[in-house]
C-alpha atoms as a PDB file:
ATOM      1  CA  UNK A   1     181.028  62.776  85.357  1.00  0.00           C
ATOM      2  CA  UNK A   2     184.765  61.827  85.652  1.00  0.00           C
ATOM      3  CA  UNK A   3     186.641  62.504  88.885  1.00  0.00           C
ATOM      4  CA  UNK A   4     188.683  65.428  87.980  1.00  0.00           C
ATOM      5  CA  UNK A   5     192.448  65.107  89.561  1.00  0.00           C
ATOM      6  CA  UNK A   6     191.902  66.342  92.978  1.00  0.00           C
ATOM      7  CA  UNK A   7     188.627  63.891  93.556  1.00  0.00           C
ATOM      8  CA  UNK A   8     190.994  61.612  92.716  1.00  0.00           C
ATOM      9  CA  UNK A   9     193.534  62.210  95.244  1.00  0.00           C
ATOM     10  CA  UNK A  10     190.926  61.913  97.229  1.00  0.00           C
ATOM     11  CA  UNK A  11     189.518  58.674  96.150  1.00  0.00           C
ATOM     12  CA  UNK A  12     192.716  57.075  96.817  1.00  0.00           C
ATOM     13  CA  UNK A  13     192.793  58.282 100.049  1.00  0.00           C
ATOM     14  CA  UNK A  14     189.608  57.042 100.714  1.00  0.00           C
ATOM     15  CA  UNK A  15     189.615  54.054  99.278  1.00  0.00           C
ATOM     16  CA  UNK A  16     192.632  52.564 100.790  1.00  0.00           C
ATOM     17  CA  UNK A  17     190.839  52.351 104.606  1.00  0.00           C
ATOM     18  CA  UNK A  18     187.702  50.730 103.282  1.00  0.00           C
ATOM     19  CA  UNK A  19     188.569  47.648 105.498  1.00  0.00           C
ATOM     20  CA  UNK A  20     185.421  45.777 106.793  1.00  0.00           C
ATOM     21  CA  UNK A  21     185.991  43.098 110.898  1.00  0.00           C
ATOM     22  CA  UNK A  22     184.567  43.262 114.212  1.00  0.00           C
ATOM     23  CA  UNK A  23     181.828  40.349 114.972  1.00  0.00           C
ATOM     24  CA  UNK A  24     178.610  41.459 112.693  1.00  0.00           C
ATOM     25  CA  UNK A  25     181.310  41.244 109.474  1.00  0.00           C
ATOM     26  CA  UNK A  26     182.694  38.279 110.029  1.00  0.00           C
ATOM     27  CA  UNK A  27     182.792  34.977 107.963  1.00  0.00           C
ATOM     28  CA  UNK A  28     182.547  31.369 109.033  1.00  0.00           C
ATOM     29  CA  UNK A  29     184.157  30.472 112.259  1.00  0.00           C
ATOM     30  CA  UNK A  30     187.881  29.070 111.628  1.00  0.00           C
ATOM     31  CA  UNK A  31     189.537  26.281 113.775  1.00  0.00           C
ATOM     32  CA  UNK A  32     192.240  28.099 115.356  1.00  0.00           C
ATOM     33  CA  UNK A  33     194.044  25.020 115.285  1.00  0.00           C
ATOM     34  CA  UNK A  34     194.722  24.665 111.487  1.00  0.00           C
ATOM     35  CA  UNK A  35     195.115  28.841 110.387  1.00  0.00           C
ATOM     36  CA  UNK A  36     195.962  28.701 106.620  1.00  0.00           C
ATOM     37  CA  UNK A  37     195.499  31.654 103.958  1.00  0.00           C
ATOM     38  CA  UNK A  38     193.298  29.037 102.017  1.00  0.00           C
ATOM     39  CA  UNK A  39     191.058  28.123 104.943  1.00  0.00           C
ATOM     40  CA  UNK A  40     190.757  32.418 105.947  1.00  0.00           C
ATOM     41  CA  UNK A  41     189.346  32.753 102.591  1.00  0.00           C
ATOM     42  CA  UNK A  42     187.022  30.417 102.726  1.00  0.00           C
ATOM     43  CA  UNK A  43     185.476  31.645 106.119  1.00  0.00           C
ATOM     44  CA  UNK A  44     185.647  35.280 105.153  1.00  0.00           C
ATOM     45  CA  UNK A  45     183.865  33.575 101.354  1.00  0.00           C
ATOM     46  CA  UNK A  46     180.696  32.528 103.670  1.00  0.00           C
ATOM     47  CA  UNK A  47     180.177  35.868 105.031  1.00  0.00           C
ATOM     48  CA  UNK A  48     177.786  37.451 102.201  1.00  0.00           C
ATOM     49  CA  UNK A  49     177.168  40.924 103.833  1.00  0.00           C
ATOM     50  CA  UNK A  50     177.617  42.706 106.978  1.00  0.00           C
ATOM     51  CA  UNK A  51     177.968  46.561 108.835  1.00  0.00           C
ATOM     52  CA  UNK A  52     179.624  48.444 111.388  1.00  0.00           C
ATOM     53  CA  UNK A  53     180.879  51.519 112.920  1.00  0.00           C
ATOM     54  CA  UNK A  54     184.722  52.617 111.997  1.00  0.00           C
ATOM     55  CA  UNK A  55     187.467  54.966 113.835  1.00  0.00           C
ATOM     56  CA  UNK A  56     189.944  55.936 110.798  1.00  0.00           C
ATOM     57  CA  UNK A  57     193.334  57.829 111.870  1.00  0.00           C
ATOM     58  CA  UNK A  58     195.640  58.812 108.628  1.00  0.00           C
ATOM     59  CA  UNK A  59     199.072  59.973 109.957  1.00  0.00           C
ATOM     60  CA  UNK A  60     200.081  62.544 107.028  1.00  0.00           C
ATOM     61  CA  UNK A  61     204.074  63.676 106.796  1.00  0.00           C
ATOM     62  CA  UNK A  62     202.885  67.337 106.611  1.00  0.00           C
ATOM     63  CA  UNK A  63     200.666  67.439 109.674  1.00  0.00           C
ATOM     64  CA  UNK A  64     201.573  67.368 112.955  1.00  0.00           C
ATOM     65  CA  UNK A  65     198.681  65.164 114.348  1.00  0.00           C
ATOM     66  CA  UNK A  66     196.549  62.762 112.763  1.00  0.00           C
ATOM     67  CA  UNK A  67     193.393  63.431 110.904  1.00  0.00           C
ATOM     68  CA  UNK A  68     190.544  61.169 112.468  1.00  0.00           C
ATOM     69  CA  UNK A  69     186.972  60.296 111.179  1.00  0.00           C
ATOM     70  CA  UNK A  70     184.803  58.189 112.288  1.00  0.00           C
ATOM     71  CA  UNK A  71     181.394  56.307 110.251  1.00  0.00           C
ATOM     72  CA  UNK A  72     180.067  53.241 108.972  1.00  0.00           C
ATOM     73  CA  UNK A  73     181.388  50.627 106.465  1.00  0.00           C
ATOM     74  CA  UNK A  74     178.895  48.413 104.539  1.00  0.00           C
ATOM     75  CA  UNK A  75     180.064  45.348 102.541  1.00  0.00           C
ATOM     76  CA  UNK A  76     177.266  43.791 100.411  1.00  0.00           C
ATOM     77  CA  UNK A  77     178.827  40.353  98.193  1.00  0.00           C
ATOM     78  CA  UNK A  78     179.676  40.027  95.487  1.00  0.00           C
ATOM     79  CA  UNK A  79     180.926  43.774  94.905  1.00  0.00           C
ATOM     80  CA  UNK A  80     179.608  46.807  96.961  1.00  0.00           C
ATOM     81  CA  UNK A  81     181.502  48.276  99.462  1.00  0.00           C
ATOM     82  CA  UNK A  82     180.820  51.886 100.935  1.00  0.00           C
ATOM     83  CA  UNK A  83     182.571  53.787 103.386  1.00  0.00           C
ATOM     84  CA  UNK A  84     180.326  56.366 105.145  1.00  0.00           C
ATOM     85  CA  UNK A  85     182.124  58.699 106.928  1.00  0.00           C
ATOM     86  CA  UNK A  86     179.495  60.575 109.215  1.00  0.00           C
ATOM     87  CA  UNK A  87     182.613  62.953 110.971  1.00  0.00           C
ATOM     88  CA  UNK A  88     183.991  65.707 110.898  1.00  0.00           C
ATOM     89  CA  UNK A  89     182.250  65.801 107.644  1.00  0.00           C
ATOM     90  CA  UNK A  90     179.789  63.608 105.732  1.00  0.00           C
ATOM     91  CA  UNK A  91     181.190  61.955 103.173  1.00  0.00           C
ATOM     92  CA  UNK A  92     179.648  58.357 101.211  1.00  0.00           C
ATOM     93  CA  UNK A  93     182.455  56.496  98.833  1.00  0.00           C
ATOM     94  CA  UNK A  94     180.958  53.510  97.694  1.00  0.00           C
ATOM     95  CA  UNK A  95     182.544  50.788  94.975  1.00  0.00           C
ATOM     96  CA  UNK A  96     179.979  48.751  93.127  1.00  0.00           C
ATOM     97  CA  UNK A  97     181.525  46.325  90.264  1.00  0.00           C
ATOM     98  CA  UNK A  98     183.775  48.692  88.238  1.00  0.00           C
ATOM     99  CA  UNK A  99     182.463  51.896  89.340  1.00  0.00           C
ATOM    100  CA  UNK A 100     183.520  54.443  92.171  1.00  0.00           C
ATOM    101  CA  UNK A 101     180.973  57.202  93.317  1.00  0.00           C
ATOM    102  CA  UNK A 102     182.223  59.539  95.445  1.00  0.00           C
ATOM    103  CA  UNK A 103     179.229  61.778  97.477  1.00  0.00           C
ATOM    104  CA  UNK A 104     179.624  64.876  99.423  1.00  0.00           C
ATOM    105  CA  UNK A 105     175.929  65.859 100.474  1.00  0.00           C
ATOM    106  CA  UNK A 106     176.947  69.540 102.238  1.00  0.00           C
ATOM    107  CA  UNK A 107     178.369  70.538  99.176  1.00  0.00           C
ATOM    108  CA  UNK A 108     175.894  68.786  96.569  1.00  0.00           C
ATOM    109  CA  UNK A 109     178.489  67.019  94.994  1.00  0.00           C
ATOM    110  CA  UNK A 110     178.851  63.824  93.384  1.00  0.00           C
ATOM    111  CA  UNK A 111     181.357  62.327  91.045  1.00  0.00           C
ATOM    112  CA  UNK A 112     182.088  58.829  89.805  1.00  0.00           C
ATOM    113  CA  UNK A 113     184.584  57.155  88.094  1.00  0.00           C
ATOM    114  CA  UNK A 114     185.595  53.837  86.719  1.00  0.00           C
ATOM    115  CA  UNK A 115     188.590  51.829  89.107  1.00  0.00           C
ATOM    116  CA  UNK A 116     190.979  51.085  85.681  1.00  0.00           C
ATOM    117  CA  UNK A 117     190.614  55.019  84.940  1.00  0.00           C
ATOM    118  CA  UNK A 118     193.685  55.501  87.398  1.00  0.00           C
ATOM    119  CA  UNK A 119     196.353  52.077  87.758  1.00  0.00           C
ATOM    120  CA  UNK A 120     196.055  52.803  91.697  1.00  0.00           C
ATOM    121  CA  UNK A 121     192.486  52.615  92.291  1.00  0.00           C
ATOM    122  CA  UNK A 122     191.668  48.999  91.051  1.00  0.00           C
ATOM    123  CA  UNK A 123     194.664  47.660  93.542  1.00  0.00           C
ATOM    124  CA  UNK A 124     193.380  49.486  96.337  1.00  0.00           C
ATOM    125  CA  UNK A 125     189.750  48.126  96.039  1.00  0.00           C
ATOM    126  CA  UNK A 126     190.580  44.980  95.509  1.00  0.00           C
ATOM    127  CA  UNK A 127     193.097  44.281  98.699  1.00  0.00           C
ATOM    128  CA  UNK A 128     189.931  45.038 100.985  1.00  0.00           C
ATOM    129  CA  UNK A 129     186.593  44.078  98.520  1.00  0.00           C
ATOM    130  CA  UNK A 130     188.436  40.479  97.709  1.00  0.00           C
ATOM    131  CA  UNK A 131     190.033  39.821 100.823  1.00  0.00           C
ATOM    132  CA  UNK A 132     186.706  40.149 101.746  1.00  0.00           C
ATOM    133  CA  UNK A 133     185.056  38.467  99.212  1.00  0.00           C
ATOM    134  CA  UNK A 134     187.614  35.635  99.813  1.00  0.00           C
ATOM    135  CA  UNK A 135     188.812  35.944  96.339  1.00  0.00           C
ATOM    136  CA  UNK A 136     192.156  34.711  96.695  1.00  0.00           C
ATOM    137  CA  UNK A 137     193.024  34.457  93.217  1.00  0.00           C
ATOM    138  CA  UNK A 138     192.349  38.146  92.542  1.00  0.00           C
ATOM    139  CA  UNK A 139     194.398  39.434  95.234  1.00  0.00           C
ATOM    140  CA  UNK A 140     197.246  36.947  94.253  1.00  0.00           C
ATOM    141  CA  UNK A 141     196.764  38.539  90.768  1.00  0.00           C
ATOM    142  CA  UNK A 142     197.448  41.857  92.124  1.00  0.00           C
ATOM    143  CA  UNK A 143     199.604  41.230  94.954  1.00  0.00           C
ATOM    144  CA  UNK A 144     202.243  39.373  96.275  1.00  0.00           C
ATOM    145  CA  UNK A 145     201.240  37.861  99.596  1.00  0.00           C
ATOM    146  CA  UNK A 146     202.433  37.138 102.796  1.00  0.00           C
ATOM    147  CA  UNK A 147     200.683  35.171 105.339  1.00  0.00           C
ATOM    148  CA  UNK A 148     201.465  34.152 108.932  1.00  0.00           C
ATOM    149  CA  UNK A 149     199.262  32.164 111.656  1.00  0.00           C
ATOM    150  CA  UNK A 150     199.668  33.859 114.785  1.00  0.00           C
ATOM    151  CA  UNK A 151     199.298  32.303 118.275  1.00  0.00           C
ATOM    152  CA  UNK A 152     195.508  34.263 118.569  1.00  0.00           C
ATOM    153  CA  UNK A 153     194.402  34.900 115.222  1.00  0.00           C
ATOM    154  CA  UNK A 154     196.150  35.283 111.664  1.00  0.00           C
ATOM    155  CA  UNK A 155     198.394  38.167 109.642  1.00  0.00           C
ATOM    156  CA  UNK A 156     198.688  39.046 106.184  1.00  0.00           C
ATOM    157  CA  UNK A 157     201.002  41.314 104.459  1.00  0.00           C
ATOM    158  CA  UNK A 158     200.012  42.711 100.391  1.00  0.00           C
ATOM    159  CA  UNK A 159     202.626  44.244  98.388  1.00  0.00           C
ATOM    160  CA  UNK A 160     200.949  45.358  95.045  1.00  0.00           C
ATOM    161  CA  UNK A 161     203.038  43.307  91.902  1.00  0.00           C
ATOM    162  CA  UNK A 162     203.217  46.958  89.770  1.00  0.00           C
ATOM    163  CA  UNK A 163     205.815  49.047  90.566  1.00  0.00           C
ATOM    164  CA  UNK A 164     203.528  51.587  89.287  1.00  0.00           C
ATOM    165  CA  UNK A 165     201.425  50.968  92.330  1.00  0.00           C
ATOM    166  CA  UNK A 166     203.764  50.928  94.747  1.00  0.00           C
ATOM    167  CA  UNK A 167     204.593  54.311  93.951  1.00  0.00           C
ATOM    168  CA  UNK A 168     201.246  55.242  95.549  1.00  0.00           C
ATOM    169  CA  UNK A 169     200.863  52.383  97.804  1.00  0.00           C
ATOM    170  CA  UNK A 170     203.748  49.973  98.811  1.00  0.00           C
ATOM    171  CA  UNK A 171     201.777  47.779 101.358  1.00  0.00           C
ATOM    172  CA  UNK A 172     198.561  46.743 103.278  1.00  0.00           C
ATOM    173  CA  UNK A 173     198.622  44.675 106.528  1.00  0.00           C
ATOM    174  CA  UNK A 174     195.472  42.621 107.644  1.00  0.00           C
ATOM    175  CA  UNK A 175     195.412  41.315 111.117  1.00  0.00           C
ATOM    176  CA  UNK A 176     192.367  38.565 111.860  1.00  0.00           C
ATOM    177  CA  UNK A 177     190.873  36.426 114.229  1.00  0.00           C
ATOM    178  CA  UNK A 178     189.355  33.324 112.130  1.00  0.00           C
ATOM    179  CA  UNK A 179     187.214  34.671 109.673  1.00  0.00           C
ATOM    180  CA  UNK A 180     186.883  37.784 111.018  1.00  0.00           C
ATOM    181  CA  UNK A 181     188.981  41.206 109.533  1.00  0.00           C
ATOM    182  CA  UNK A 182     190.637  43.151 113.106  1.00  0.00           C
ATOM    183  CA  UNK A 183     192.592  45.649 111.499  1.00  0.00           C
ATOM    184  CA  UNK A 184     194.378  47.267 108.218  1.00  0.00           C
ATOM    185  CA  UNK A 185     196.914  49.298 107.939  1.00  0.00           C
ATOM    186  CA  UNK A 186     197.805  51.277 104.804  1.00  0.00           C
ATOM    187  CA  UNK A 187     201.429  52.271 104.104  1.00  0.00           C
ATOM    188  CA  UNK A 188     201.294  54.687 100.850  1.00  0.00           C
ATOM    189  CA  UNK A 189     202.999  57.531  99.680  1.00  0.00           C
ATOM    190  CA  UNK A 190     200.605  60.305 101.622  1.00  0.00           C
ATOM    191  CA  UNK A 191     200.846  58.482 105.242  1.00  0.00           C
ATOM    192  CA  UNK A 192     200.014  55.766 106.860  1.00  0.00           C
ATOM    193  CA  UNK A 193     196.070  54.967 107.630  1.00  0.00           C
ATOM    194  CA  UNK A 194     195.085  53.235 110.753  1.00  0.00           C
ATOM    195  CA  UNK A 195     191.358  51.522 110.664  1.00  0.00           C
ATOM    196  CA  UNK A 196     189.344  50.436 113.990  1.00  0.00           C
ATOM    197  CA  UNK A 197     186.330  48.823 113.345  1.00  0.00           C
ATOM    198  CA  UNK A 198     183.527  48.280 115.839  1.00  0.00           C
ATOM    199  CA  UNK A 199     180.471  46.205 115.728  1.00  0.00           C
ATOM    200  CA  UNK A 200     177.313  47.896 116.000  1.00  0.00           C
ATOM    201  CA  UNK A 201     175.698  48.258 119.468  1.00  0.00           C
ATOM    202  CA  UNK A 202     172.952  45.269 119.226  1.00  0.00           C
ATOM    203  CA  UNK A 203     175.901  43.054 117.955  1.00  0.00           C
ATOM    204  CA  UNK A 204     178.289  43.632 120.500  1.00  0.00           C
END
């Protein structure tokens, strides 16, 4: 069943935090010494799956505080990605190949959708599930990229090529520590989301 236009406000929301880092979702180890965006994608590449626990904040323009959930994130290569959100309220997104399914189990609901239904969705997937995937040349075919060694890990900036995108989401920021994601912020046109990801307890 399609995702009828609210879902899909939601989706996007949803879908633009689905950032996966901490130590159990890390790639390769990277020489700190020689940081390039080539040599980030290949140690995030030999990282084929991974978990762990998340603290999301979204800072909305019409609320005076920021909403906060916490859960788990699962990234399976070459294509799954879920977001589990186990607070305030259960919630599963998950993003397998072309398809979105959106789950709310205290409601009995379920929808899904396919990412090229609406422009915004495929973009938003596809700065997190490539990045970590290490698919450089699909996130240079959606976005224009900025990338910047730093003196203790790595940044990258997104900024989607459609200017029908940006109109939802004008950038992504990915901070790293060798081949390992730290954090992701979301700028779009509904607030700013903050991600904090945490390894699970027998990793840490």
């Amino acid at each position: 069943m399609p995702l009828p236009s609210c879902s899909r406000r939601a989706a996007l929301r949803l879908v633009a935090p689905l950032a996966l880092s901490g130590a159990p979702l890390a790639g390769a180890a990277l020489a700190q010494t020689s940081i390039t965006l080539e040599g980030v994608m290949a140690a995030l590449a030999a990282r084929r799956s991974g978990e762990a626990g998340f603290t999301e904040s979204k800072e909305i323009p019409q609320l005076d505080t920021p909403l906060r959930s916490t859960g788990t994130l699962t990234w399976i290569a070459p294509d799954r990605l879920e977001k589990h959100t186990l607070s305030p309220v259960e919630e599963i997104l998950r993003v397998e190949g072309d398809r979105l399914l959106l789950t709310r189990p205290a409601q009995n609901l379920q929808r899904s959708m396919g990412l090229d239904d609406v422009p915004e969705i495929r973009p938003l997937v596809e700065s997190i599930r490539a990045t970590l995937a290490g698919d450089l040349a699909t996130l240079q075919r959606h976005f224009e990229i900025d990338f910047q060694p730093e003196t203790t890990g790595w940044r990258m900036w997104l900024t989607p090529r459609s200017l029908r995108v940006r109109a939802a989401l004008q950038s992504v920021e990915i901070t790293g520590t060798g081949g390992e994601l730290t954090s992701m912020v979301t700028q779009g046109n509904e607030g700013t989301t903050r991600l904090v990801i945490t390894p699970p307890p027998a990793a840490r």
